[in-house]
PDB file of N, CA and C in Angstrom:
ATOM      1  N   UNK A   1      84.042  82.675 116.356  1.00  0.00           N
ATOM      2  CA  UNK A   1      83.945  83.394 115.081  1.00  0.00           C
ATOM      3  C   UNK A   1      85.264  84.098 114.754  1.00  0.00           C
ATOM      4  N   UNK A   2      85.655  85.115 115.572  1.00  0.00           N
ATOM      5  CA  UNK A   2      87.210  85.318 115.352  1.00  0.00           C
ATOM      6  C   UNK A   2      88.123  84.420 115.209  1.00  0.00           C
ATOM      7  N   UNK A   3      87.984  83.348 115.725  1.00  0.00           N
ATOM      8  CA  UNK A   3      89.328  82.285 115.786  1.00  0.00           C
ATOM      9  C   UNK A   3      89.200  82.039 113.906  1.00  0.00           C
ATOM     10  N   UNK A   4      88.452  81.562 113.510  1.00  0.00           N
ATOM     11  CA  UNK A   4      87.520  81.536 112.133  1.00  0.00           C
ATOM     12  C   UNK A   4      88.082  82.859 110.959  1.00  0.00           C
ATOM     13  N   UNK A   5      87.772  83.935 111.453  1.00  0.00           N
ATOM     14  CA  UNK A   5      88.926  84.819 110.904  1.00  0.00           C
ATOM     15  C   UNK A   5      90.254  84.677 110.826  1.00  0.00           C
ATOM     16  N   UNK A   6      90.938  84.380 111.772  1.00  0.00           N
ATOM     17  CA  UNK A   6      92.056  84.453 111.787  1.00  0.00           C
ATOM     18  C   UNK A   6      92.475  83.086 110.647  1.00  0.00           C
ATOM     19  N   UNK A   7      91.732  81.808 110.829  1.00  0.00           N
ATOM     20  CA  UNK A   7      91.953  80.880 110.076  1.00  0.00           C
ATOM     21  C   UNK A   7      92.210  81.580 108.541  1.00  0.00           C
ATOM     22  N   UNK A   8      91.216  82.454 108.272  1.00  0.00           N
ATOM     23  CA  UNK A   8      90.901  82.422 106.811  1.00  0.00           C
ATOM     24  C   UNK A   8      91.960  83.020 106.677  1.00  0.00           C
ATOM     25  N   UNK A   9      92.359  83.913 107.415  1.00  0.00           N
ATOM     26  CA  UNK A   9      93.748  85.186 107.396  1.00  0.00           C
ATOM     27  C   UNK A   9      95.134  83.795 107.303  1.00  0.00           C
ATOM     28  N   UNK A  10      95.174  83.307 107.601  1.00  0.00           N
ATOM     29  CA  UNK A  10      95.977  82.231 107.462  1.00  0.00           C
ATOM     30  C   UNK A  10      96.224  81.275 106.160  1.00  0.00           C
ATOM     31  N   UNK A  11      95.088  81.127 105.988  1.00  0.00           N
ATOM     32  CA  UNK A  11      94.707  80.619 104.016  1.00  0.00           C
ATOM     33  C   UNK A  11      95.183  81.751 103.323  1.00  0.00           C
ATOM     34  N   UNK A  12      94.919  82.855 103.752  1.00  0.00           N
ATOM     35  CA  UNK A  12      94.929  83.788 102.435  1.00  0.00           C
ATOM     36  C   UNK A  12      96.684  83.783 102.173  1.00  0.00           C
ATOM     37  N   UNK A  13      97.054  84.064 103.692  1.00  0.00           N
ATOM     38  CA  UNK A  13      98.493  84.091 103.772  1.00  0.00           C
ATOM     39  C   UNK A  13      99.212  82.789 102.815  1.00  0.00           C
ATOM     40  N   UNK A  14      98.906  81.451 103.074  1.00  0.00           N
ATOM     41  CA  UNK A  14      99.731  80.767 102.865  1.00  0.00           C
ATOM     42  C   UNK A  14      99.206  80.518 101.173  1.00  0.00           C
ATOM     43  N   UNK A  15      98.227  80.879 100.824  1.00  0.00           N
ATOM     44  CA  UNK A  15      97.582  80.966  99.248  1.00  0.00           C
ATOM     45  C   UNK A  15      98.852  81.845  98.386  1.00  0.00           C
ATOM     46  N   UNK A  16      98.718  83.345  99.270  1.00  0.00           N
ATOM     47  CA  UNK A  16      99.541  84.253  98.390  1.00  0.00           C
ATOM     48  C   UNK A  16     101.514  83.652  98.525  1.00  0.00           C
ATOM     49  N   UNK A  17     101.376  82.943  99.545  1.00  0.00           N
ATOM     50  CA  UNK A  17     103.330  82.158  99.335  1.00  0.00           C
ATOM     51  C   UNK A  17     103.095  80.993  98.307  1.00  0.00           C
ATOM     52  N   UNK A  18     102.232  80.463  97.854  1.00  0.00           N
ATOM     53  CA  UNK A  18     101.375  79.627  97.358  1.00  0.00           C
ATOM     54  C   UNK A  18     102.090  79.755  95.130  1.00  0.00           C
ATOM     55  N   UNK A  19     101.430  81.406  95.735  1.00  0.00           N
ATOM     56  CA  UNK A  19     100.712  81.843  94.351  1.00  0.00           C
ATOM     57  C   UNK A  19      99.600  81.322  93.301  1.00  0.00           C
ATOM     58  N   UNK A  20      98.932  81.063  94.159  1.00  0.00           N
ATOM     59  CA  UNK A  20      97.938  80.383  93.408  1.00  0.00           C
ATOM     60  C   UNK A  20      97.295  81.276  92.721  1.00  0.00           C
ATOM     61  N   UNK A  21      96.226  80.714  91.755  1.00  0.00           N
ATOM     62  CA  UNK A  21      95.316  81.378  90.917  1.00  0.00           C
ATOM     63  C   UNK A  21      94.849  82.282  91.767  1.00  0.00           C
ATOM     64  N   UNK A  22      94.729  83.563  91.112  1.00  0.00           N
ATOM     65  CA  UNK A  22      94.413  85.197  91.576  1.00  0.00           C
ATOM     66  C   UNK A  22      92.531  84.913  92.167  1.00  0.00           C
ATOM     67  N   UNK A  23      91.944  84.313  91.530  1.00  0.00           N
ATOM     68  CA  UNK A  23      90.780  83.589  91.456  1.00  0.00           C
ATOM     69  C   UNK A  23      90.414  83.258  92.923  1.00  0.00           C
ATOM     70  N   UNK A  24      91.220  82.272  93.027  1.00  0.00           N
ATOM     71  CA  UNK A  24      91.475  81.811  94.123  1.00  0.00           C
ATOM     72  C   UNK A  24      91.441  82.451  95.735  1.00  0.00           C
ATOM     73  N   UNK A  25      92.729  83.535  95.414  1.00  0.00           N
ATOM     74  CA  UNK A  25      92.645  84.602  96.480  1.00  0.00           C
ATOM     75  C   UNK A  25      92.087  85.437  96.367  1.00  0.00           C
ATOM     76  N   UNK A  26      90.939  86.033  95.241  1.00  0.00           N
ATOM     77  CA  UNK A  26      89.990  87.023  96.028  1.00  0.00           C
ATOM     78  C   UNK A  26      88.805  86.104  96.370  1.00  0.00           C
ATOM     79  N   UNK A  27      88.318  84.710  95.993  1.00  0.00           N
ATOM     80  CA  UNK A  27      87.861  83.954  97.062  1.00  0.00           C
ATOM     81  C   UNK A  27      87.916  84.032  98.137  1.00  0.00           C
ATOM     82  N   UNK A  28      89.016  83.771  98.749  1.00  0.00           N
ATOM     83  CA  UNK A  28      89.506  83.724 100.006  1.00  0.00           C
ATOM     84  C   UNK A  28      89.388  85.304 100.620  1.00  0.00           C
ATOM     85  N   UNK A  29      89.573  86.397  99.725  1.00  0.00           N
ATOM     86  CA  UNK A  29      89.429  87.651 100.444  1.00  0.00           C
ATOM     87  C   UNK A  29      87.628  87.775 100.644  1.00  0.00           C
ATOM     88  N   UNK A  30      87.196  87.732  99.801  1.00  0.00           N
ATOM     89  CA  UNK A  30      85.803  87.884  99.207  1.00  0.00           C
ATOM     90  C   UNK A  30      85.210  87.144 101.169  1.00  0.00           C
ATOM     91  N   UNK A  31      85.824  85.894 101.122  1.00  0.00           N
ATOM     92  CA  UNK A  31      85.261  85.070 102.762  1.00  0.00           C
ATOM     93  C   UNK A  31      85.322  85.710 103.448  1.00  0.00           C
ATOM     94  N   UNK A  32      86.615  85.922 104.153  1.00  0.00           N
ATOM     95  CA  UNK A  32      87.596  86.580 104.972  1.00  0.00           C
ATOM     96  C   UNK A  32      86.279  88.722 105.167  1.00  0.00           C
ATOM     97  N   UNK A  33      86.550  88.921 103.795  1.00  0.00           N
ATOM     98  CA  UNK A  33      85.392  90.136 104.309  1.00  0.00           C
ATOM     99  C   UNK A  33      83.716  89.844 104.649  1.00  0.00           C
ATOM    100  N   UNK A  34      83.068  88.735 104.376  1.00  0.00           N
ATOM    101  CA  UNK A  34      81.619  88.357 104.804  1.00  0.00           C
ATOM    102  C   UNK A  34      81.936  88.253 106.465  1.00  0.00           C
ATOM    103  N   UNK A  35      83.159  87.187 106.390  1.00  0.00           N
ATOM    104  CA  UNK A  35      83.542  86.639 108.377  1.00  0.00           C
ATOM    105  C   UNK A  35      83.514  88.084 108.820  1.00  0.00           C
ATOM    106  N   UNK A  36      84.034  89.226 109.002  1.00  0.00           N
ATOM    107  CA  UNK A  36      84.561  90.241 109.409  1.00  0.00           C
ATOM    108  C   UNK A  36      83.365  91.168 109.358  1.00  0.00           C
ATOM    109  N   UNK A  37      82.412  91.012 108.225  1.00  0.00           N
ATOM    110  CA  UNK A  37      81.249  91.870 108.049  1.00  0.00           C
ATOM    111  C   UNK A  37      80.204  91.211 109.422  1.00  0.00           C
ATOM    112  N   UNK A  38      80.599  89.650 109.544  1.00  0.00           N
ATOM    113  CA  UNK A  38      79.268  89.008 110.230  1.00  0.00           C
ATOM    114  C   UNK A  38      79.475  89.450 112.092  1.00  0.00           C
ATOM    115  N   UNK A  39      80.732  89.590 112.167  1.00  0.00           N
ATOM    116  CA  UNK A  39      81.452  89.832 113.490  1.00  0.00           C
ATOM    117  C   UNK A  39      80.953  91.119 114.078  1.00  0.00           C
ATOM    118  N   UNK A  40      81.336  91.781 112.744  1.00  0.00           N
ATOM    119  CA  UNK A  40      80.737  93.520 113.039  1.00  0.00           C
ATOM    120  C   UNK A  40      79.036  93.598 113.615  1.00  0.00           C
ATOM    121  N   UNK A  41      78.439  93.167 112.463  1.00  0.00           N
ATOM    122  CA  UNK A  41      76.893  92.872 112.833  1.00  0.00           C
ATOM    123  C   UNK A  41      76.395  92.378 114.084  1.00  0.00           C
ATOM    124  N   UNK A  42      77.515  91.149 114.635  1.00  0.00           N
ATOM    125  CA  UNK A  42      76.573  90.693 116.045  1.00  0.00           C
ATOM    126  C   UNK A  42      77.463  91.937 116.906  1.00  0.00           C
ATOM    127  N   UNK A  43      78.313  92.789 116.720  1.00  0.00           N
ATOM    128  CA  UNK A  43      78.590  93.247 117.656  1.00  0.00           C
ATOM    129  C   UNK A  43      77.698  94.167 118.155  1.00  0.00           C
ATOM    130  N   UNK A  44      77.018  94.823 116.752  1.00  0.00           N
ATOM    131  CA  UNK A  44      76.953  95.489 116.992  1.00  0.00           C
ATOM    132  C   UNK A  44      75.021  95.180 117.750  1.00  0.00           C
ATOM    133  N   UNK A  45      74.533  94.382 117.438  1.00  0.00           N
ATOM    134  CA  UNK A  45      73.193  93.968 117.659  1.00  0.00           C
ATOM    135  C   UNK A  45      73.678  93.553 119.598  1.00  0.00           C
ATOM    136  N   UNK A  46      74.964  93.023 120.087  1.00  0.00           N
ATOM    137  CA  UNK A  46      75.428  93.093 121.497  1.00  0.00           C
ATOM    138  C   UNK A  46      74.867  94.318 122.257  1.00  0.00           C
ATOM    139  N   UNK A  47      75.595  95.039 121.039  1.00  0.00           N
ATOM    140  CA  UNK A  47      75.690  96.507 122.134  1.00  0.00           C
ATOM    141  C   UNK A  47      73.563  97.082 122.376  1.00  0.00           C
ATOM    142  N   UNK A  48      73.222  96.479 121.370  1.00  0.00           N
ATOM    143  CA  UNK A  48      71.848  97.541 121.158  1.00  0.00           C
ATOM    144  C   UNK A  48      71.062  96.672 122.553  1.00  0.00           C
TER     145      UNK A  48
END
């Protein structure tokens, strides 16, 4: 799942050298925060 983050962190990166449609990259942010929200959640369901 992290490796998966980092991917998207990698899209976003090469989107914004890119410049693509703005559209586009809060797509990619919009992902990038669900991946990061979903990471948090199992962590935290680990710990319980």
């Amino acid at each position: 799942m992290l490796r998966l983050s980092l991917q998207i962190t990698f899209q976003v990166k090469s989107v914004k050298r890119r410049r693509a449609s703005r559209r586009q990259f809060l797509r990619l942010m919009y992902l990038k925060a669900i991946f990061i929200t979903d990471e948090t959640l199992w962590g935290l369901l680990e710990d319980v």
